[in-house]
N, C-alpha and C. Protein backbone atom coordinates (compact mmCIF):
# COMPACT_ATOMS: atom_id res chain seq x y z
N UNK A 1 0.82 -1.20 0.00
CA UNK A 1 0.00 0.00 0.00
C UNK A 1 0.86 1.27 0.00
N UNK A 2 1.87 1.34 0.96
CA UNK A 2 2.92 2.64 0.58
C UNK A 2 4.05 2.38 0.05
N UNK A 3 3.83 1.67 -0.95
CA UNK A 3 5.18 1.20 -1.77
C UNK A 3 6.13 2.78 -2.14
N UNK A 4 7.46 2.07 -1.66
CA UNK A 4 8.73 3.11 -1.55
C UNK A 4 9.12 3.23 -3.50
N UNK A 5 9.79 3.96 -3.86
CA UNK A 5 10.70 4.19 -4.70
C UNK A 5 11.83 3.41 -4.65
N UNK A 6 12.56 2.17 -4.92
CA UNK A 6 13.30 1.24 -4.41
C UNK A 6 14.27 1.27 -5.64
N UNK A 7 14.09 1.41 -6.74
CA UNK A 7 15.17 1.51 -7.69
C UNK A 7 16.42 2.60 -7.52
N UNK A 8 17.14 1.82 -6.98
CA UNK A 8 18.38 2.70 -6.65
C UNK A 8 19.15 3.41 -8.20
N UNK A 9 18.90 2.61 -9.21
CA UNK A 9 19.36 3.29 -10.39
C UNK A 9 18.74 4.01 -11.47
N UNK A 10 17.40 4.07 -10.63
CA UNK A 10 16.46 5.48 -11.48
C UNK A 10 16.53 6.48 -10.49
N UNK A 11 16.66 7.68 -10.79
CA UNK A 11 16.82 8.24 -9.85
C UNK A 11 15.44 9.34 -9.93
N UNK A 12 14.46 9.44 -9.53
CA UNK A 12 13.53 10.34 -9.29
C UNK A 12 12.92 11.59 -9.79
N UNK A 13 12.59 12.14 -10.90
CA UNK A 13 12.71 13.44 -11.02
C UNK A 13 11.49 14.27 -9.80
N UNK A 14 11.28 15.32 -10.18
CA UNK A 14 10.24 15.98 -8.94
C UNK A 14 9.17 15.67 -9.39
N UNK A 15 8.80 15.38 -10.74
CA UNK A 15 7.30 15.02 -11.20
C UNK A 15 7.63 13.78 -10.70
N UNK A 16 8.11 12.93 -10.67
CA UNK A 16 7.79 11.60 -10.50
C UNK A 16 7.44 11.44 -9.01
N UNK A 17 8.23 11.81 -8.13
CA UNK A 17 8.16 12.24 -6.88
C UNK A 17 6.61 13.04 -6.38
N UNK A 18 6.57 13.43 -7.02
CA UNK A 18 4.92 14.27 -6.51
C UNK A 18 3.63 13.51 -7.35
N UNK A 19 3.55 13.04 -8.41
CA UNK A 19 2.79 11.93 -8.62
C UNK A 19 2.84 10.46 -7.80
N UNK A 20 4.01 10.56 -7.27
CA UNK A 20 4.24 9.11 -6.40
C UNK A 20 3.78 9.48 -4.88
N UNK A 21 3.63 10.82 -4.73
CA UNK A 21 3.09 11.07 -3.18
C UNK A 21 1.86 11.15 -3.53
N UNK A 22 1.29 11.55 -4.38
CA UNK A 22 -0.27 12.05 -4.87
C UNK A 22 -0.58 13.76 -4.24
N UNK A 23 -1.01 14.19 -4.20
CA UNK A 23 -2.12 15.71 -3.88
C UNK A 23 -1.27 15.83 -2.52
N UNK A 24 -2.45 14.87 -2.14
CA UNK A 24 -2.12 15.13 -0.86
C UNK A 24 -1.24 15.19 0.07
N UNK A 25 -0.75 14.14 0.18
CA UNK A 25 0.79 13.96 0.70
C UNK A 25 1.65 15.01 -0.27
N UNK A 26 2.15 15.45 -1.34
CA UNK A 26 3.01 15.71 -1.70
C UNK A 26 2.61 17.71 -1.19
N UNK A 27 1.41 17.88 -0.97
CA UNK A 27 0.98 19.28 0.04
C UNK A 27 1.58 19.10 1.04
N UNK A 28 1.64 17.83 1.83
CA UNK A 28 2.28 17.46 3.35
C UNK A 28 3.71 18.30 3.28
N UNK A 29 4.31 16.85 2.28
CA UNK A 29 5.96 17.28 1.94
C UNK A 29 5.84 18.66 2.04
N UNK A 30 5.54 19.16 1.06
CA UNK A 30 5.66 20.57 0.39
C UNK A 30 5.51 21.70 2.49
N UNK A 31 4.62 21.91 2.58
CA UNK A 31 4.42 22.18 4.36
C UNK A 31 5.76 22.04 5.12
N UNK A 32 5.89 20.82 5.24
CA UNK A 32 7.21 19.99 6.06
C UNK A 32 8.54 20.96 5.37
N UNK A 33 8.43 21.31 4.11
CA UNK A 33 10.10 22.05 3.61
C UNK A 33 9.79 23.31 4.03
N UNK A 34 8.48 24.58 4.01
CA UNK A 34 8.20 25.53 4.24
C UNK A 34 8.58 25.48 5.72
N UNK A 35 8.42 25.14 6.39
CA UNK A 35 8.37 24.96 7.85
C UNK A 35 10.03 24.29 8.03
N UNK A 36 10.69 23.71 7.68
CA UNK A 36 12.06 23.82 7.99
C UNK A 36 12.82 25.05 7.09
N UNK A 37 11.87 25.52 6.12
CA UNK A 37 12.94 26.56 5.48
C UNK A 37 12.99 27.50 6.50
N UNK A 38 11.48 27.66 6.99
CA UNK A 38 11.36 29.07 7.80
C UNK A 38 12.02 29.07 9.47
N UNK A 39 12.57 28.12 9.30
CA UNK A 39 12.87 27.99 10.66
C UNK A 39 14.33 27.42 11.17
N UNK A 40 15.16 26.73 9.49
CA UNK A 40 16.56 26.17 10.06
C UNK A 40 17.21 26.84 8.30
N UNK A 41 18.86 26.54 8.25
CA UNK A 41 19.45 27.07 7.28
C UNK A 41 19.29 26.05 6.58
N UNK A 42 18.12 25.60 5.56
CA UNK A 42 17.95 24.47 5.26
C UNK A 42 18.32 23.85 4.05
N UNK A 43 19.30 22.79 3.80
CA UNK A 43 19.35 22.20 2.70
C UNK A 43 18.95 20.93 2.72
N UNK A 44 19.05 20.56 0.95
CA UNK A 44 17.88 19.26 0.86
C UNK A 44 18.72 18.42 -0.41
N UNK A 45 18.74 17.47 -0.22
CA UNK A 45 19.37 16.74 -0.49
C UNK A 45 18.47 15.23 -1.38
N UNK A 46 18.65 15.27 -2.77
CA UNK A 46 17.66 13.42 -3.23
C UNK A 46 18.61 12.67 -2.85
N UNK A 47 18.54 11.60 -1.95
CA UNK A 47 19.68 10.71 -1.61
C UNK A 47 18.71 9.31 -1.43
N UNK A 48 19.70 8.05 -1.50
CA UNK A 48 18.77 6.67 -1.51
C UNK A 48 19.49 5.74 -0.44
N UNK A 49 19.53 5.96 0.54
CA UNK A 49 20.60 5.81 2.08
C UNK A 49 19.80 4.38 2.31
N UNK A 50 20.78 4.07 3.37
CA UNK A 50 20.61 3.03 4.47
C UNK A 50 20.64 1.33 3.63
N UNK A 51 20.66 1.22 2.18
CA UNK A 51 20.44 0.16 1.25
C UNK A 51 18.78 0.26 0.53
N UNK A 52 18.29 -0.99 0.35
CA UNK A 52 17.33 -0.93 -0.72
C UNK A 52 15.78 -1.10 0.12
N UNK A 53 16.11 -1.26 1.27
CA UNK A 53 14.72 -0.85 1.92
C UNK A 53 13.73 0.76 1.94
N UNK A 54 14.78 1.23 2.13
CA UNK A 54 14.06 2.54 2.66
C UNK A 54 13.90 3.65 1.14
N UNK A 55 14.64 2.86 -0.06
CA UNK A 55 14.27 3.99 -1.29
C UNK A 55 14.51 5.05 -1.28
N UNK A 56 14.34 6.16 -1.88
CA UNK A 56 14.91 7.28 -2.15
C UNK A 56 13.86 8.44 -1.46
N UNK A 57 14.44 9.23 -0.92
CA UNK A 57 13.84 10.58 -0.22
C UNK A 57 14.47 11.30 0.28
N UNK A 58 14.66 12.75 0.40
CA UNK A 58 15.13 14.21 0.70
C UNK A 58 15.58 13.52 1.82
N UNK A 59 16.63 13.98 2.25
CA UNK A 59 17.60 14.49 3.59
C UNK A 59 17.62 16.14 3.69
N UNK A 60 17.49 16.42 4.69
CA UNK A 60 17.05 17.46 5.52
C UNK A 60 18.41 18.03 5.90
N UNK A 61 19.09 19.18 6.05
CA UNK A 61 19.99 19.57 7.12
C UNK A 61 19.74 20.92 7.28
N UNK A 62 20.32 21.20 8.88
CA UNK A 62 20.62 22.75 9.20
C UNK A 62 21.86 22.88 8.86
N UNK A 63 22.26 23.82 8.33
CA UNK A 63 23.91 24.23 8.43
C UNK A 63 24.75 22.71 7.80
N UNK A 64 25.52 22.20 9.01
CA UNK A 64 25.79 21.13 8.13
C UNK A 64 25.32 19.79 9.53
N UNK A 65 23.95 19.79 10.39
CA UNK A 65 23.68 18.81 11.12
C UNK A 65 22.06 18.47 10.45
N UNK A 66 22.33 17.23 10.31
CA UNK A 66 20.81 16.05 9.95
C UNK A 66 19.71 16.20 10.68
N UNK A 67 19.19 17.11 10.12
CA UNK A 67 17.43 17.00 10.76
C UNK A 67 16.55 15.85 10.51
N UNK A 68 16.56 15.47 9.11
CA UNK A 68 15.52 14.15 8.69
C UNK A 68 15.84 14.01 7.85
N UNK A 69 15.03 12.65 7.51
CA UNK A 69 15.22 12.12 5.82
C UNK A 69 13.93 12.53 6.04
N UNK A 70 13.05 12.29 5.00
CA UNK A 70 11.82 12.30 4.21
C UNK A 70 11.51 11.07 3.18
N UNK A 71 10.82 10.06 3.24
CA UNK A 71 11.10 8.74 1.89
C UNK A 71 9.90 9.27 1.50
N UNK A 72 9.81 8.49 0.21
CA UNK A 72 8.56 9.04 -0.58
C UNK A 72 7.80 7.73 -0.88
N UNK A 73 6.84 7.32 -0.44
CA UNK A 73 5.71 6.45 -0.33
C UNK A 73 4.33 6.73 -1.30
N UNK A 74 3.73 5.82 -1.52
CA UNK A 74 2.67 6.14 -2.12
C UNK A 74 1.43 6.31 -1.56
N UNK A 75 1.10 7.63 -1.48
CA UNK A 75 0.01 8.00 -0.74
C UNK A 75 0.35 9.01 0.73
N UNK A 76 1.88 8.49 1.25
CA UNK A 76 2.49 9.15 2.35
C UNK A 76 3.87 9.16 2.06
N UNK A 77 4.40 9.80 3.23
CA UNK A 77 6.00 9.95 3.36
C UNK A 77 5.82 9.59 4.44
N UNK A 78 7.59 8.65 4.49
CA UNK A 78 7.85 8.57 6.29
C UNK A 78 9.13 9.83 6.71
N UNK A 79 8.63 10.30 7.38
CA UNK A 79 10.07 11.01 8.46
C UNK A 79 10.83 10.24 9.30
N UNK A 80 12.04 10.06 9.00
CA UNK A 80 12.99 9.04 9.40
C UNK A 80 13.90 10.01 10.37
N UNK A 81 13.71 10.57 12.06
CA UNK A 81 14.56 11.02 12.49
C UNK A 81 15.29 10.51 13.85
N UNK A 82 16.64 10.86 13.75
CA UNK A 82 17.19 10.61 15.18
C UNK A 82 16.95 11.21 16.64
N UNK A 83 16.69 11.52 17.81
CA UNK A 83 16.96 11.84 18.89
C UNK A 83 17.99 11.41 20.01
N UNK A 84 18.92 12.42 19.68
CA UNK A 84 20.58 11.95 20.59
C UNK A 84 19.89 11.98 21.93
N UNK A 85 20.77 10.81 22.67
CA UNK A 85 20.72 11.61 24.37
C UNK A 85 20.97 12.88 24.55
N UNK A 86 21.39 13.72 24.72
CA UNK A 86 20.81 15.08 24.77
C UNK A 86 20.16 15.76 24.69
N UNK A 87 18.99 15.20 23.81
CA UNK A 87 17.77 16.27 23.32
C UNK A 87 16.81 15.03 24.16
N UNK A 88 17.12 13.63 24.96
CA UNK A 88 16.20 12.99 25.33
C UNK A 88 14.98 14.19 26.39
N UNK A 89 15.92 14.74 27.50
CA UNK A 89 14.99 15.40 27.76
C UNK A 89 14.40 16.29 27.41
N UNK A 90 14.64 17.17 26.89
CA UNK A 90 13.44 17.66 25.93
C UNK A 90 12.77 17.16 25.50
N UNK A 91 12.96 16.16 25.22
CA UNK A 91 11.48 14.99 24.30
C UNK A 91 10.76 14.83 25.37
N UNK A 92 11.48 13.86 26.19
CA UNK A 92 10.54 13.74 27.40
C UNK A 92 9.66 14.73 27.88
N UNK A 93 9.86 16.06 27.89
CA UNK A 93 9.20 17.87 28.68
C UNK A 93 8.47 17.91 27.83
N UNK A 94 8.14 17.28 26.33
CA UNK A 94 6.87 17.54 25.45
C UNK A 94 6.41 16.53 25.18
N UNK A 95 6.71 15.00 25.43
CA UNK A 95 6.07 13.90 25.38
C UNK A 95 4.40 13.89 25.66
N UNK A 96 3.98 14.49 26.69
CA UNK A 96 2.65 14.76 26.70
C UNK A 96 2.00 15.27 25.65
N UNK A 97 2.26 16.45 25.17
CA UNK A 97 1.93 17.43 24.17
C UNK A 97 1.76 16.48 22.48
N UNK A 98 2.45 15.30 23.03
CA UNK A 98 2.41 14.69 21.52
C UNK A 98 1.13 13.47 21.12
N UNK A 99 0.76 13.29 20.08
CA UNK A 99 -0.39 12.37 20.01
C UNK A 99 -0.07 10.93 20.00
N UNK A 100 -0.74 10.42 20.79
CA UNK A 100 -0.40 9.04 20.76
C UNK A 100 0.42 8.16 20.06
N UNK A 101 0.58 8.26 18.45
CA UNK A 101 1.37 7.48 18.01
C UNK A 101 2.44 8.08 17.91
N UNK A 102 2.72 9.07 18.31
CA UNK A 102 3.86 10.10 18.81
C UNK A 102 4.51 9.19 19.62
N UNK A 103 3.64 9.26 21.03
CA UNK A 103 4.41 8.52 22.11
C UNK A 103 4.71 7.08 21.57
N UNK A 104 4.10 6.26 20.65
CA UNK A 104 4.04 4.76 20.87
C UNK A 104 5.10 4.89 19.89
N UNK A 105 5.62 5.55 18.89
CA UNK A 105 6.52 5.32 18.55
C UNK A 105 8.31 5.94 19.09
N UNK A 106 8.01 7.04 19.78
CA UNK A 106 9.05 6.58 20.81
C UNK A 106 9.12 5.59 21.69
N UNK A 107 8.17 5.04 21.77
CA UNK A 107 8.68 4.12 23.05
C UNK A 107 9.15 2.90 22.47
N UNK A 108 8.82 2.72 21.24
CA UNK A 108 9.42 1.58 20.42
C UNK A 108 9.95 2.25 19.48
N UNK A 109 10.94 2.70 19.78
CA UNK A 109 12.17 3.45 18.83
C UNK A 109 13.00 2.45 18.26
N UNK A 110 13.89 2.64 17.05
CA UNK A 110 15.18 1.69 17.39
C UNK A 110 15.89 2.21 17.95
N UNK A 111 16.96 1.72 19.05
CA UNK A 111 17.85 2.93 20.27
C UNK A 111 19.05 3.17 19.90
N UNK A 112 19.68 4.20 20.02
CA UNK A 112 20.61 4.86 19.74
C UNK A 112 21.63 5.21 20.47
N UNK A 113 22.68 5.41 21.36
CA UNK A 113 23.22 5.61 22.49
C UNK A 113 22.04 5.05 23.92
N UNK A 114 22.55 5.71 24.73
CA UNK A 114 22.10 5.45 26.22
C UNK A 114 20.28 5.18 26.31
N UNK A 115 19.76 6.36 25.74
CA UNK A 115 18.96 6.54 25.81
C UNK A 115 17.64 6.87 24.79
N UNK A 116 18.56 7.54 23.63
CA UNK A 116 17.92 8.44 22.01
C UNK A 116 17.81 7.00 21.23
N UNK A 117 17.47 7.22 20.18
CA UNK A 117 16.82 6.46 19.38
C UNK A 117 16.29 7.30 17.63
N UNK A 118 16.26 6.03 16.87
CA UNK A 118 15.57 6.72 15.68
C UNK A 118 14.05 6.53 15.63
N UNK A 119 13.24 7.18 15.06
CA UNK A 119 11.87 7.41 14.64
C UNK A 119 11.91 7.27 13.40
N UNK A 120 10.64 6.52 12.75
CA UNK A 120 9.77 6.46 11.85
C UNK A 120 8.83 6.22 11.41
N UNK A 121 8.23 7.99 11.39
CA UNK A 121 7.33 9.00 11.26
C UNK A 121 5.96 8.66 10.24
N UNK A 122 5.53 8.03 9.73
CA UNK A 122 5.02 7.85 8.63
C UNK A 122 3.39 8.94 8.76
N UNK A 123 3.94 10.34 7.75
CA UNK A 123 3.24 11.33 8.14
C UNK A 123 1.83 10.84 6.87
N UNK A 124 0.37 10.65 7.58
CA UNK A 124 -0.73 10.59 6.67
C UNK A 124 -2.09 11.62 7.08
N UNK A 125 -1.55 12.65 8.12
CA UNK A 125 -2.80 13.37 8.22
C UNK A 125 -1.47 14.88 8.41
N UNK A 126 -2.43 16.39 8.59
CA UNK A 126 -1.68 17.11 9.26
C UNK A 126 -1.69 17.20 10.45
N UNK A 127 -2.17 16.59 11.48
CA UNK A 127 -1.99 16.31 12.57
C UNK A 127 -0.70 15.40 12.83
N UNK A 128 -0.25 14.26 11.92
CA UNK A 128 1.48 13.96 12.23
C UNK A 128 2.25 14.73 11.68
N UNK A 129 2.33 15.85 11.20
CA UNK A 129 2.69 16.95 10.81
C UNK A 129 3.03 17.59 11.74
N UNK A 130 2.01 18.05 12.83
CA UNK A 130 2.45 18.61 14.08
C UNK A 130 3.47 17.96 14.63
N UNK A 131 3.58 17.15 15.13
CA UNK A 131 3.83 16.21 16.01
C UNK A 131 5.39 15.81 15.05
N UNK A 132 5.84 16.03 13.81
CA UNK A 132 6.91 15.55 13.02
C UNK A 132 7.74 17.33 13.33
N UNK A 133 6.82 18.25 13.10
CA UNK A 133 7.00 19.48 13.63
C UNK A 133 7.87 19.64 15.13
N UNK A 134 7.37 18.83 16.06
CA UNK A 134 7.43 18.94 17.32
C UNK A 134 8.94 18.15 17.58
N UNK A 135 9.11 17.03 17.06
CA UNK A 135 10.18 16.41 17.31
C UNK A 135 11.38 16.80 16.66
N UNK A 136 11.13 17.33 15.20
CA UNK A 136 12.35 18.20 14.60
C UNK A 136 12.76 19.55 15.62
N UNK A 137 11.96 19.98 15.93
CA UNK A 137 12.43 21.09 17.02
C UNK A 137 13.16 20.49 18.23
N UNK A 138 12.42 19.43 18.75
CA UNK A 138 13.45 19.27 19.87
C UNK A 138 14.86 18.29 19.10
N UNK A 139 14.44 17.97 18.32
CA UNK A 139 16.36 17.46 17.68
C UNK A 139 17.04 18.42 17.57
N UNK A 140 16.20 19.84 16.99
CA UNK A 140 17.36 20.72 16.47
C UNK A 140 16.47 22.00 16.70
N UNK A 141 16.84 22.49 18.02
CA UNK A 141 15.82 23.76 18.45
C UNK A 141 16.94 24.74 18.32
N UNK A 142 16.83 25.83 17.58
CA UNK A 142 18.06 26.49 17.00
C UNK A 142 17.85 27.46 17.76
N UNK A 143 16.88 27.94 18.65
CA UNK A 143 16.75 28.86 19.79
C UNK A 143 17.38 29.26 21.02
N UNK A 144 17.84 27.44 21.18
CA UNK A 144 18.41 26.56 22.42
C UNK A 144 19.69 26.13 22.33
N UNK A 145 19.81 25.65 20.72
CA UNK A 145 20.58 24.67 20.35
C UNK A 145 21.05 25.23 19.27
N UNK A 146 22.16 26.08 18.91
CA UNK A 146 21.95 26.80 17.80
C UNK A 146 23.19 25.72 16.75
């Protein structure tokens, strides 16, 4: 049902990419870059990481530190992000604030050092939007954390 982009040797153009998210989702995406443009020094990157599972989708950075990937699914995108021990508490101080599959997927993270872990986000309403919103800030709150 959200079949990835998996051909590592085609490489994507943006029409293909926004017909492969459809309308809707590819409004999501589109949101998700407005909202890191307006808020980190943002570059973006088509990259096809990790091997042939996860397919091809935008990498995210501030300056030169990894905010997210983005994969491109059909019908959705997943947000693929890290949380170092360091930013654990902060996650934890807004863990409430987040919607349920917020929490259930931190708590079944894959783990990362001591405590942090990676997430994946699989954004299908704008309500995980918020909440994909919420956790990019505490990875990389440039207020706090510049």
């Amino acid at each position: 049902m959200f079949d990835r982009l998996l051909d590592k040797n085609n490489q994507p153009t943006p029409e293909q990419i926004e017909k492969h998210l459809g309308e809707e989702s590819f409004a999501r995406l589109s949101a998700l870059e407005g909202f890191l443009r307006a808020h980190y020094q943002l570059t973006k990157e088509l990259r096809f990481p990790f091997g042939g599972g996860y397919g091809w989708g935008y990498k995210y950075e501030h300056k030169s530190a990894h905010l997210c990937y983005a994969f491109f699914e059909k019908g959705a995108f997943t947000v693929t992000l890290q949380i170092g021990d360091s930013r654990v508490p902060s996650l934890e101080n807004i863990l409430s604030a987040l919607s349920p599959k917020a929490r259930e997927l931190w708590a079944n993270r894959y783990p990362c050092g001591e405590n942090g872990g990676w997430i994946h986000y699989r954004v299908l309403s704008n309500a995980d939007l918020e909440d994909v919103y919420k956790l990019i800030n505490v990875k990389k709150n440039i207020l706090t954390n510049p």
